[in-house]
C-alpha atoms as a PDB file:
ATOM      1  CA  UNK A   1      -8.338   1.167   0.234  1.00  0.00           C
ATOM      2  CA  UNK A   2      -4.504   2.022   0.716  1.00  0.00           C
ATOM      3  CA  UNK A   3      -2.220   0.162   2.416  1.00  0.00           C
ATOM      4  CA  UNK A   4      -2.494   2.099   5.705  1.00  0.00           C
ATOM      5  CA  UNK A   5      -6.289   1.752   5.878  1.00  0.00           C
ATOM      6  CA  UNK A   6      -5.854  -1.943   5.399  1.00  0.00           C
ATOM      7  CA  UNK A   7      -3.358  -1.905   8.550  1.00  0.00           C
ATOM      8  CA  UNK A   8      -5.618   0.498  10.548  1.00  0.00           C
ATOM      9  CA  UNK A   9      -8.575  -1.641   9.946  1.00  0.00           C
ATOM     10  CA  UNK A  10      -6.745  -4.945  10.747  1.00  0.00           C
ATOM     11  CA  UNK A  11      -5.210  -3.349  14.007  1.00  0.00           C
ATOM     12  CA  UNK A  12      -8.726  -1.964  15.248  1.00  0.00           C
ATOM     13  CA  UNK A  13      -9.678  -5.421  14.675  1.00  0.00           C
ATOM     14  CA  UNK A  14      -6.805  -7.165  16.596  1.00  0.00           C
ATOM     15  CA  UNK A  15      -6.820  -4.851  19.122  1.00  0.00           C
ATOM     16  CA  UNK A  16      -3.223  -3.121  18.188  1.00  0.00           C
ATOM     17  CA  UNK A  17      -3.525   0.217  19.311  1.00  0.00           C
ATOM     18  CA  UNK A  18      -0.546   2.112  18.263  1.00  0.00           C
ATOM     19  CA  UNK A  19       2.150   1.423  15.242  1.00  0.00           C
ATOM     20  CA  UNK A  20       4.651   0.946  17.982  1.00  0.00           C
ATOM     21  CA  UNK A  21       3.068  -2.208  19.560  1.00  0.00           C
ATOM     22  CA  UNK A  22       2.584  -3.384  15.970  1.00  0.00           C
ATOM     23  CA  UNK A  23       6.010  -2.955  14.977  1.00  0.00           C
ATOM     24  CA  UNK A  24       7.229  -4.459  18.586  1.00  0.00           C
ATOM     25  CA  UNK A  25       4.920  -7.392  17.713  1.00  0.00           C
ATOM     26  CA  UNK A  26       6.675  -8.011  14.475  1.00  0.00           C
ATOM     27  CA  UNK A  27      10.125  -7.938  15.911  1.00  0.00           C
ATOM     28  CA  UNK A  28       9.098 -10.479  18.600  1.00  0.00           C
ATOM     29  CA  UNK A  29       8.002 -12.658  15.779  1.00  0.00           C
ATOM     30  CA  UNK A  30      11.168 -12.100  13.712  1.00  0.00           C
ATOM     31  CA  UNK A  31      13.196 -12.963  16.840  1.00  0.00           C
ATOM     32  CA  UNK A  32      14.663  -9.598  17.084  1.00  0.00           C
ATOM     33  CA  UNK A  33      16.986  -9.738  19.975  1.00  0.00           C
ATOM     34  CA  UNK A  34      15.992  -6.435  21.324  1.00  0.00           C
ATOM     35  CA  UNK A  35      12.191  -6.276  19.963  1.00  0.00           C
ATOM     36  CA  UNK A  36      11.826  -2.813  21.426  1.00  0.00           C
ATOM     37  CA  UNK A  37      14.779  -0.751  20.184  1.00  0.00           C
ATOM     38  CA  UNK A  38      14.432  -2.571  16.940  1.00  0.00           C
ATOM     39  CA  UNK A  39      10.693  -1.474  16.504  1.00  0.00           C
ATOM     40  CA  UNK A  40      12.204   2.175  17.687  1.00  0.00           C
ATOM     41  CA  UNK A  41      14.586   2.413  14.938  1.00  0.00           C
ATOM     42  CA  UNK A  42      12.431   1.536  12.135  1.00  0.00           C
ATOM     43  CA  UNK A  43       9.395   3.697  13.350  1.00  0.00           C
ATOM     44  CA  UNK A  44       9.917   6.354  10.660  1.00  0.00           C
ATOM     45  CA  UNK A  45      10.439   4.034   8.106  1.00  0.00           C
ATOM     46  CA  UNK A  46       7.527   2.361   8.753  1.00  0.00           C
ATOM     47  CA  UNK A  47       5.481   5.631   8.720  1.00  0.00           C
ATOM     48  CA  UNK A  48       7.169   6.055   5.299  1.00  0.00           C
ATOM     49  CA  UNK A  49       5.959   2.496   4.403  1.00  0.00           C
ATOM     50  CA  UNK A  50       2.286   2.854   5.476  1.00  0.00           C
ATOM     51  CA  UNK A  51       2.307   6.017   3.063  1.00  0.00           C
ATOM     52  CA  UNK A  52       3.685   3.665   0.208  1.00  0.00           C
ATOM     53  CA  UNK A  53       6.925   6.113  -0.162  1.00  0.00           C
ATOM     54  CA  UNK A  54       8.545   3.196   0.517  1.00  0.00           C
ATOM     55  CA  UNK A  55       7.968  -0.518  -0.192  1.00  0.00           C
ATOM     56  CA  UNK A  56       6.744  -2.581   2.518  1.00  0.00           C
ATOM     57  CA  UNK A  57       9.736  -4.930   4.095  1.00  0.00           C
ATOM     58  CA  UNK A  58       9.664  -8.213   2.559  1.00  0.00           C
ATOM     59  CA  UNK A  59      11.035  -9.037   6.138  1.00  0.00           C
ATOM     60  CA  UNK A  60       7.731  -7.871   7.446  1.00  0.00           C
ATOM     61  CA  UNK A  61       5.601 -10.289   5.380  1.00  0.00           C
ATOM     62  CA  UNK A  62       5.057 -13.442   7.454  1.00  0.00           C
ATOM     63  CA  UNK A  63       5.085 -11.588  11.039  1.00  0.00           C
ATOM     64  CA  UNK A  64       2.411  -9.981   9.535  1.00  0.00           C
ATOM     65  CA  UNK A  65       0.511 -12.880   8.124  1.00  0.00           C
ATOM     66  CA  UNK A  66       0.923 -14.347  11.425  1.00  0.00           C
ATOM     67  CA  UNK A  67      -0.175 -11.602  13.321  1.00  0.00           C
ATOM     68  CA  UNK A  68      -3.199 -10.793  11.782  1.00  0.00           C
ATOM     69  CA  UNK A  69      -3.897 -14.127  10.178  1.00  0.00           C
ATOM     70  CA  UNK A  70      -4.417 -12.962   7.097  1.00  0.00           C
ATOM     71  CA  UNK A  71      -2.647 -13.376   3.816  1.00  0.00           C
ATOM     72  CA  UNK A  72      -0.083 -11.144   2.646  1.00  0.00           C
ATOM     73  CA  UNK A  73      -2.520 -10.682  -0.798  1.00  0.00           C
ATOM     74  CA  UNK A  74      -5.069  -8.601   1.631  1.00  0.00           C
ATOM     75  CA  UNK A  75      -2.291  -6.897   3.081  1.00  0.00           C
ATOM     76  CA  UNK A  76      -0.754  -5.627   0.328  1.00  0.00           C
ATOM     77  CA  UNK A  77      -3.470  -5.451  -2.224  1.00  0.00           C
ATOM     78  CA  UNK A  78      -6.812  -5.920  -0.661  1.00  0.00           C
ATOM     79  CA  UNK A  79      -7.246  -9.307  -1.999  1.00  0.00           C
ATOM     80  CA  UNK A  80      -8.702 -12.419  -0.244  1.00  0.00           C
ATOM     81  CA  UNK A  81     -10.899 -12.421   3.029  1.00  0.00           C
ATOM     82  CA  UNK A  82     -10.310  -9.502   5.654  1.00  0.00           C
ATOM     83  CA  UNK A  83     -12.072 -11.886   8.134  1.00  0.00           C
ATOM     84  CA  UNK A  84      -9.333 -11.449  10.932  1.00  0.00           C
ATOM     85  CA  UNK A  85      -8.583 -14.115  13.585  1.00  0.00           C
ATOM     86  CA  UNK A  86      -5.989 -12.763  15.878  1.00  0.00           C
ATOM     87  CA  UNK A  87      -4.310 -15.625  17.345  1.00  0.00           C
ATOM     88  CA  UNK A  88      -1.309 -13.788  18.989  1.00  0.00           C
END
Protein backbone atom coordinates (compact mmCIF):
# COMPACT_ATOMS: atom_id res chain seq x y z
CA UNK A 1 0.00 0.00 0.00
CA UNK A 2 1.65 3.49 -0.88
CA UNK A 3 1.72 6.25 1.10
CA UNK A 4 -1.35 7.93 -0.44
CA UNK A 5 -3.57 4.86 0.01
CA UNK A 6 -2.54 4.80 3.61
CA UNK A 7 -3.75 8.62 3.87
CA UNK A 8 -6.91 7.96 1.76
CA UNK A 9 -7.83 5.08 3.89
CA UNK A 10 -7.12 6.90 7.22
CA UNK A 11 -9.12 10.05 5.97
CA UNK A 12 -12.25 7.88 4.81
CA UNK A 13 -11.94 6.62 8.20
CA UNK A 14 -11.74 10.00 10.09
CA UNK A 15 -14.07 11.49 8.07
CA UNK A 16 -11.48 14.04 6.17
CA UNK A 17 -12.93 14.55 2.98
CA UNK A 18 -10.61 16.53 0.91
CA UNK A 19 -6.55 17.06 1.20
CA UNK A 20 -7.36 20.64 1.92
CA UNK A 21 -9.21 20.06 5.27
CA UNK A 22 -6.40 17.61 6.04
CA UNK A 23 -3.72 19.92 5.42
CA UNK A 24 -5.85 22.88 7.30
CA UNK A 25 -6.10 20.35 10.17
CA UNK A 26 -2.39 19.98 10.38
CA UNK A 27 -1.66 23.64 10.38
CA UNK A 28 -4.18 24.17 13.24
CA UNK A 29 -2.23 21.60 15.11
CA UNK A 30 1.17 23.10 14.25
CA UNK A 31 -0.18 26.49 15.41
CA UNK A 32 0.08 27.99 12.06
CA UNK A 33 -1.00 31.52 12.47
CA UNK A 34 -3.01 31.59 9.37
CA UNK A 35 -4.03 27.68 9.14
CA UNK A 36 -5.80 28.34 5.88
CA UNK A 37 -3.36 30.19 3.62
CA UNK A 38 -0.68 28.02 5.07
CA UNK A 39 -2.52 24.73 4.02
CA UNK A 40 -3.05 26.80 0.49
CA UNK A 41 0.52 27.26 -0.11
CA UNK A 42 1.72 23.87 0.49
CA UNK A 43 -1.20 22.12 -1.44
CA UNK A 44 1.02 21.18 -4.40
CA UNK A 45 3.67 20.09 -2.40
CA UNK A 46 1.69 17.96 -0.59
CA UNK A 47 0.23 16.38 -3.80
CA UNK A 48 3.94 15.90 -4.64
CA UNK A 49 4.39 14.25 -1.18
CA UNK A 50 1.42 11.81 -1.33
CA UNK A 51 3.08 10.62 -4.75
CA UNK A 52 6.45 10.08 -2.76
CA UNK A 53 8.30 12.67 -5.31
CA UNK A 54 8.95 14.26 -2.38
CA UNK A 55 9.61 13.23 1.25
CA UNK A 56 6.92 13.63 3.63
CA UNK A 57 7.53 16.89 6.07
CA UNK A 58 9.11 15.83 9.16
CA UNK A 59 7.01 18.92 10.35
CA UNK A 60 3.97 16.95 9.42
CA UNK A 61 4.74 13.93 11.64
CA UNK A 62 3.07 14.49 15.02
CA UNK A 63 -0.07 16.59 13.58
CA UNK A 64 -0.49 13.60 11.87
CA UNK A 65 -0.08 11.12 14.64
CA UNK A 66 -2.41 13.23 16.46
CA UNK A 67 -4.87 13.49 13.97
CA UNK A 68 -5.38 10.16 13.06
CA UNK A 69 -4.09 8.54 16.21
CA UNK A 70 -1.96 6.45 14.72
CA UNK A 71 1.77 6.08 14.72
CA UNK A 72 3.92 7.66 12.31
CA UNK A 73 5.35 3.74 11.52
CA UNK A 74 1.71 3.06 9.78
CA UNK A 75 1.88 6.25 8.19
CA UNK A 76 4.87 6.05 6.58
CA UNK A 77 5.44 2.39 6.18
CA UNK A 78 2.34 0.46 6.90
CA UNK A 79 3.56 -0.79 10.13
CA UNK A 80 1.64 -1.16 13.45
CA UNK A 81 -2.28 -1.17 13.87
CA UNK A 82 -4.43 0.91 11.25
CA UNK A 83 -7.20 0.72 13.94
CA UNK A 84 -8.02 4.57 13.76
CA UNK A 85 -9.51 6.55 16.69
CA UNK A 86 -10.09 10.03 15.55
CA UNK A 87 -10.06 12.12 18.52
CA UNK A 88 -9.94 15.60 16.81
Amino acid sequence: MTLKERIDLLNRKCGIKTYMELLVKIHKKMNSEDPYMMAEKDKSNFTQMLQENRPLKKEYYIPLEQIYNVTMDYILNGEGAPNVNYRN
